[in-house]
C-alpha atoms as a PDB file:
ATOM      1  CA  UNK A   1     -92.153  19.606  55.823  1.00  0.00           C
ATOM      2  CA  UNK A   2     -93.097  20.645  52.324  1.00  0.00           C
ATOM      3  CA  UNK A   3     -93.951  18.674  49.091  1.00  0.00           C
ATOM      4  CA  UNK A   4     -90.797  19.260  46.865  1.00  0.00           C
ATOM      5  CA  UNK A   5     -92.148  19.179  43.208  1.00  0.00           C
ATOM      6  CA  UNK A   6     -88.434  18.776  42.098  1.00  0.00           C
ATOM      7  CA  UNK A   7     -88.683  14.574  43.084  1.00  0.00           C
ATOM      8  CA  UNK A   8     -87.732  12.352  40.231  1.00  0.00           C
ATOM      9  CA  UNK A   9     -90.729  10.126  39.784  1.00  0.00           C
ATOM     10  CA  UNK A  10     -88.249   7.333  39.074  1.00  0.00           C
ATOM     11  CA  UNK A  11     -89.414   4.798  35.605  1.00  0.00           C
ATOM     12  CA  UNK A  12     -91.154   1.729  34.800  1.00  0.00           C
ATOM     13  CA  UNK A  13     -90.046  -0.398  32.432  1.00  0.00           C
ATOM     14  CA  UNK A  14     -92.005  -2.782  30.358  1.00  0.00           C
ATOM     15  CA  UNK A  15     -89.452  -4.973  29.349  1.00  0.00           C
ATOM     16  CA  UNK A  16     -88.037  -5.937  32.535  1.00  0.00           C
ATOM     17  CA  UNK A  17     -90.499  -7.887  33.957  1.00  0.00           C
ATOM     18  CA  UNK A  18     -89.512 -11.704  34.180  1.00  0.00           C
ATOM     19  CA  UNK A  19     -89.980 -14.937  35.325  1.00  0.00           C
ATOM     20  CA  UNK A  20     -87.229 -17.590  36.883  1.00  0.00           C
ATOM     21  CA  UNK A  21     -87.835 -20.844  37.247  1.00  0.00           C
ATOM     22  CA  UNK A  22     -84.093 -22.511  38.903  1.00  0.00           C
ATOM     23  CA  UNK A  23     -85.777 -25.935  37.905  1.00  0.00           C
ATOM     24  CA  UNK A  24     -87.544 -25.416  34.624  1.00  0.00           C
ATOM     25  CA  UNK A  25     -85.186 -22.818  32.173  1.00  0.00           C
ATOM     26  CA  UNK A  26     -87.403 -24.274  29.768  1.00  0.00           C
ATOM     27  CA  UNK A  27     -90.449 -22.011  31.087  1.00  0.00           C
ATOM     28  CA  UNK A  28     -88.537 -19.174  31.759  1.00  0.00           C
ATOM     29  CA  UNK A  29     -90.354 -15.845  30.742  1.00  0.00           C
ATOM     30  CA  UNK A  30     -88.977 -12.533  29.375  1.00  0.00           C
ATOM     31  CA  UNK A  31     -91.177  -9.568  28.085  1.00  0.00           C
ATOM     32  CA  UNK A  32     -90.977 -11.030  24.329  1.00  0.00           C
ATOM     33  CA  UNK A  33     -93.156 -14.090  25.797  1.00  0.00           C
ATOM     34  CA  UNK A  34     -95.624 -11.912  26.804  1.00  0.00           C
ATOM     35  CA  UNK A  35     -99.173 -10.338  25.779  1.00  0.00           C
ATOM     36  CA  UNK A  36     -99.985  -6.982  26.877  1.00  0.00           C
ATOM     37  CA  UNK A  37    -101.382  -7.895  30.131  1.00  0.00           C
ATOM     38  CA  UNK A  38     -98.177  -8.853  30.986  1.00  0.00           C
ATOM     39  CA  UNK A  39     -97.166 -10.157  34.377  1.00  0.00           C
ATOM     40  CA  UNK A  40     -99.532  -9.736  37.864  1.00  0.00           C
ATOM     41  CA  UNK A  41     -99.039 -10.361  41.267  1.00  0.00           C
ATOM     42  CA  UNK A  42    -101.672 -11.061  44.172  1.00  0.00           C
ATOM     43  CA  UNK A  43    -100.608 -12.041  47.500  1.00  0.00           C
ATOM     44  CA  UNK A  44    -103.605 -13.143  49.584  1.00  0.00           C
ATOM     45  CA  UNK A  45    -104.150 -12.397  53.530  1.00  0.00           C
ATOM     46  CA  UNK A  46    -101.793 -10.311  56.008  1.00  0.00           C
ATOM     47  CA  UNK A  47     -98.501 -10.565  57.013  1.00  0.00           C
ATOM     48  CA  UNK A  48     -99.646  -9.617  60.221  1.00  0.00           C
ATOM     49  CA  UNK A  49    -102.984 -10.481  62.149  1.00  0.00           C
ATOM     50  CA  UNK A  50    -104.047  -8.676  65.491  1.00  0.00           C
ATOM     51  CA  UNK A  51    -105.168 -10.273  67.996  1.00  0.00           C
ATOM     52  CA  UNK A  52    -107.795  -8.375  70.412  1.00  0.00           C
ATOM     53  CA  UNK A  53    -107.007  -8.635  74.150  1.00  0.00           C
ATOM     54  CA  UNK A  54    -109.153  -6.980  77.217  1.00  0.00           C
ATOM     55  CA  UNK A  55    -107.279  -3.705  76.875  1.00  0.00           C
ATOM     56  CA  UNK A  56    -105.798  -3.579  73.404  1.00  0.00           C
ATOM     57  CA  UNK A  57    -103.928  -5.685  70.973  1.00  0.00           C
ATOM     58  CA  UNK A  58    -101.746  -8.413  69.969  1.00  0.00           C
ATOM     59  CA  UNK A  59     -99.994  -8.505  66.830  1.00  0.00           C
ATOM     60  CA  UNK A  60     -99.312 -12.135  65.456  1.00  0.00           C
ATOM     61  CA  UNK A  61     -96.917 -11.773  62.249  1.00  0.00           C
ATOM     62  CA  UNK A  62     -97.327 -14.393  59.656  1.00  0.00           C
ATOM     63  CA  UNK A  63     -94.536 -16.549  59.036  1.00  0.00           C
ATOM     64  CA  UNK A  64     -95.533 -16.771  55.047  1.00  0.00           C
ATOM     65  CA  UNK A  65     -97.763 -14.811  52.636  1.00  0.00           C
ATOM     66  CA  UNK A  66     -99.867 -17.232  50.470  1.00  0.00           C
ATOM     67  CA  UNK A  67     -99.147 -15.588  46.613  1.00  0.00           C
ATOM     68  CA  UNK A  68    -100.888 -15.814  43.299  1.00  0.00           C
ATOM     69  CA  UNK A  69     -99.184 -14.795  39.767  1.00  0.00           C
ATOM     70  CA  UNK A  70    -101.261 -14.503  36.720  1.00  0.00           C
ATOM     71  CA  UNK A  71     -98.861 -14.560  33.696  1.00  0.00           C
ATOM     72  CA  UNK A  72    -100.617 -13.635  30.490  1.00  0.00           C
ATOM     73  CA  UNK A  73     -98.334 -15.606  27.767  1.00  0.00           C
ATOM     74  CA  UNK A  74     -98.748 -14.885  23.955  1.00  0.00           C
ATOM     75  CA  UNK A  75    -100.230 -18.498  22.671  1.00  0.00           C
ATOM     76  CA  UNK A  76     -98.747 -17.955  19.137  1.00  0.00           C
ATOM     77  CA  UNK A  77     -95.443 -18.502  20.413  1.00  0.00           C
ATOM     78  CA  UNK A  78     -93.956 -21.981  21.699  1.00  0.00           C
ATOM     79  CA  UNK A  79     -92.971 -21.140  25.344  1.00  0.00           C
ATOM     80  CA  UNK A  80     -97.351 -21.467  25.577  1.00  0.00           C
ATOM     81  CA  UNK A  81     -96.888 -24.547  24.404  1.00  0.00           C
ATOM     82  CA  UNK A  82     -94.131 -25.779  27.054  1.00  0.00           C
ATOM     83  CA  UNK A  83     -96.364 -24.556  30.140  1.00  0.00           C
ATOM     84  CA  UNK A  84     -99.184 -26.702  28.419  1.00  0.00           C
ATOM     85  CA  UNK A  85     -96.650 -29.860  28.396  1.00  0.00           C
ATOM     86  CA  UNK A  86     -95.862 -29.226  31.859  1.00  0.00           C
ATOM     87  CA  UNK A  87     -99.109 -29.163  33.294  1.00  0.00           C
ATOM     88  CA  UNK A  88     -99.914 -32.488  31.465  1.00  0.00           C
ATOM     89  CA  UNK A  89     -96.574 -34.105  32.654  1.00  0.00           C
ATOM     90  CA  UNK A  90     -96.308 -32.476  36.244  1.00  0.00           C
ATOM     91  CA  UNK A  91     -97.681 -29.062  37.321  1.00  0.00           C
ATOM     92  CA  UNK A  92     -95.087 -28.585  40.441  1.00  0.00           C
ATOM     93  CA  UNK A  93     -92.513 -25.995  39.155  1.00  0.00           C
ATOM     94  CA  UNK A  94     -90.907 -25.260  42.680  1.00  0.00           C
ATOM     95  CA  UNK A  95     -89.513 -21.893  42.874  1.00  0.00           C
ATOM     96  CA  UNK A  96     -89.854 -19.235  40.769  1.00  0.00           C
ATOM     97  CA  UNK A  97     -88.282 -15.642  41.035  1.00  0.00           C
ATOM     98  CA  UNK A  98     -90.263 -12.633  39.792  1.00  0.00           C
ATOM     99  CA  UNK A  99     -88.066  -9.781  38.627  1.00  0.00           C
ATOM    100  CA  UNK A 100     -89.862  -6.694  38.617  1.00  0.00           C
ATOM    101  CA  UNK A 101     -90.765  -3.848  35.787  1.00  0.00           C
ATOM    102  CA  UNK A 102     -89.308  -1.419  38.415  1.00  0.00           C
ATOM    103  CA  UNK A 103     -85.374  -0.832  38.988  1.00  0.00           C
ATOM    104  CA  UNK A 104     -85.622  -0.146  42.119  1.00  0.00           C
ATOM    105  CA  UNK A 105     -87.946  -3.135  43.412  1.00  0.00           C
ATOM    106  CA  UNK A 106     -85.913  -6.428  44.740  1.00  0.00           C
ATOM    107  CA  UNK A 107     -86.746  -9.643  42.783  1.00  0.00           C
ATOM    108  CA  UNK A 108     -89.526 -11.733  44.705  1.00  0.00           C
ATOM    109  CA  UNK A 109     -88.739 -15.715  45.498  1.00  0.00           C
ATOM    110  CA  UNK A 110     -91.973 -17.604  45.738  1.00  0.00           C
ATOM    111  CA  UNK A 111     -91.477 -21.035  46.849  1.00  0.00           C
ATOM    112  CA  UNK A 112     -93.359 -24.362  46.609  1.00  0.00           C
ATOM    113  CA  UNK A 113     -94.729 -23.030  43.374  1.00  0.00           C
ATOM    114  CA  UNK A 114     -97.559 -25.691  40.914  1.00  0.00           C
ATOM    115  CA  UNK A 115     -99.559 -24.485  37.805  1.00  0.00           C
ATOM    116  CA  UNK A 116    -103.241 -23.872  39.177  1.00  0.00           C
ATOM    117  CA  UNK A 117    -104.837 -23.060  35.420  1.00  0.00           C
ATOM    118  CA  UNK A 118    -105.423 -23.968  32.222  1.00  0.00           C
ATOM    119  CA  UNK A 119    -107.150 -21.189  30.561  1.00  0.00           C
ATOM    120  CA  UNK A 120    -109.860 -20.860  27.750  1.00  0.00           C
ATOM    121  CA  UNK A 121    -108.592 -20.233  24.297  1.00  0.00           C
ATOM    122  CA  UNK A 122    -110.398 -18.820  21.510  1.00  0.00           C
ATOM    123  CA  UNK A 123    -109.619 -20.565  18.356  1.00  0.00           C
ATOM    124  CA  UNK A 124    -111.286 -18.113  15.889  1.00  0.00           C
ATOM    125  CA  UNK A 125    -107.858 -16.199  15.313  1.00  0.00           C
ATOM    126  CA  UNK A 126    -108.712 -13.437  17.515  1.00  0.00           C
ATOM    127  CA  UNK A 127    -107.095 -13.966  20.815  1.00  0.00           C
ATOM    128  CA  UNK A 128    -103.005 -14.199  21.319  1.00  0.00           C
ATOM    129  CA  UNK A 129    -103.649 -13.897  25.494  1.00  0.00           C
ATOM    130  CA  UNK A 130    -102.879 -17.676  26.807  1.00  0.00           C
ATOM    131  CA  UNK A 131    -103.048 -16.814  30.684  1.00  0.00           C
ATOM    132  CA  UNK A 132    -101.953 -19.205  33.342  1.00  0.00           C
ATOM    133  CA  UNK A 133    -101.968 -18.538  37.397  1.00  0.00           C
ATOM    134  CA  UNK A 134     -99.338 -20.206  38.752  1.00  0.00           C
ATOM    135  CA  UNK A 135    -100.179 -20.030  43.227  1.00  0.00           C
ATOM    136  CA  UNK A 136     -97.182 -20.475  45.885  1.00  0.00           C
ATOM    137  CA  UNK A 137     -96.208 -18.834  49.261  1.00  0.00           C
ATOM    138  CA  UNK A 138     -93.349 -15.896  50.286  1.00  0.00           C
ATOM    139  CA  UNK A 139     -91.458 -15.589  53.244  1.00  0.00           C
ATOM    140  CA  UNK A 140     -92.551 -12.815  55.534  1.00  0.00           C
ATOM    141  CA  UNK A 141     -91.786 -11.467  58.957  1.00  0.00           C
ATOM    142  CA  UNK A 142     -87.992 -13.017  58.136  1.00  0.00           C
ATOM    143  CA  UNK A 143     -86.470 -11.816  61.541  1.00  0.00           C
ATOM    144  CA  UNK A 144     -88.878 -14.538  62.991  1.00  0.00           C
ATOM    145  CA  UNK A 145     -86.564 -17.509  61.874  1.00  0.00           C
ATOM    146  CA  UNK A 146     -84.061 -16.289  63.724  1.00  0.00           C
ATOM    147  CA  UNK A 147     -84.854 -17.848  67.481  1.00  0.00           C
ATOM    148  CA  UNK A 148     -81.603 -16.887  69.224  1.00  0.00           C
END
């Protein structure tokens, strides 16, 4: 089987990236809330572990996938301002869904979601980045659930 140059590359878009929070539509994030860096997601570990045996392997998937998002805000706008309210009053957001800059990803539910940073500022009129990481877990390996 060949290469076929001919393969639409498909299209990322920018502006599509997004944030959900179902409890907090107050810290809801759209493209416009953004600075450059924009949104970034890190899950941490496997999904899957092996597990050496005498004569070969065991695989052991992982129920959940441990997930960081860094979400680089622009400070000179207000919705800043609301995640730095909320980590003063509570820093549990619960869920949040992560809608992707590509059509053709699914959106991302990451559940049991809290505010893990406050970041540095610059206050010389230089810097418009106000970056948070906000840390919660994914389901993986769904099919386990299902024990019939």
């Amino acid at each position: 089987m060949s290469a076929n140059p001919a393969t639409p590359q498909g299209m990322l878009n920018r502006l599509r990236g997004s944030i959900v929070f179902p409890d907090h539509s107050s810290l809801n994030i759209t493209s416009d809330f953004l600075a450059q860096e924009g949104i970034s997601v890190a899950p941490e570990g496997n999904v899957t572990d092996m597990i050496e045996t005498l004569t070969g392997r065991v695989g052991s998937p992982a129920a959940k996938q441990n997930v960081n998002v860094t979400i680089n805000l622009n400070r000179a706008q207000a919705l800043a301002n609301e995640f730095f309210k909320q980590i003063k009053k509570n820093t549990y957001i619960g869920q949040m869904r992560i809608i992707s800059d590509s059509p053709v990803q699914d959106d991302r539910t990451i559940l049991n979601c809290f505010i893990m940073t406050q970041p540095e500022q610059a206050l010389n009129g230089t810097q418009a980045r106000w970056n948070i990481v906000i840390a919660g877990y994914e389901i993986v390996n769904s099919d386990m659930w299902s024990l019939s």
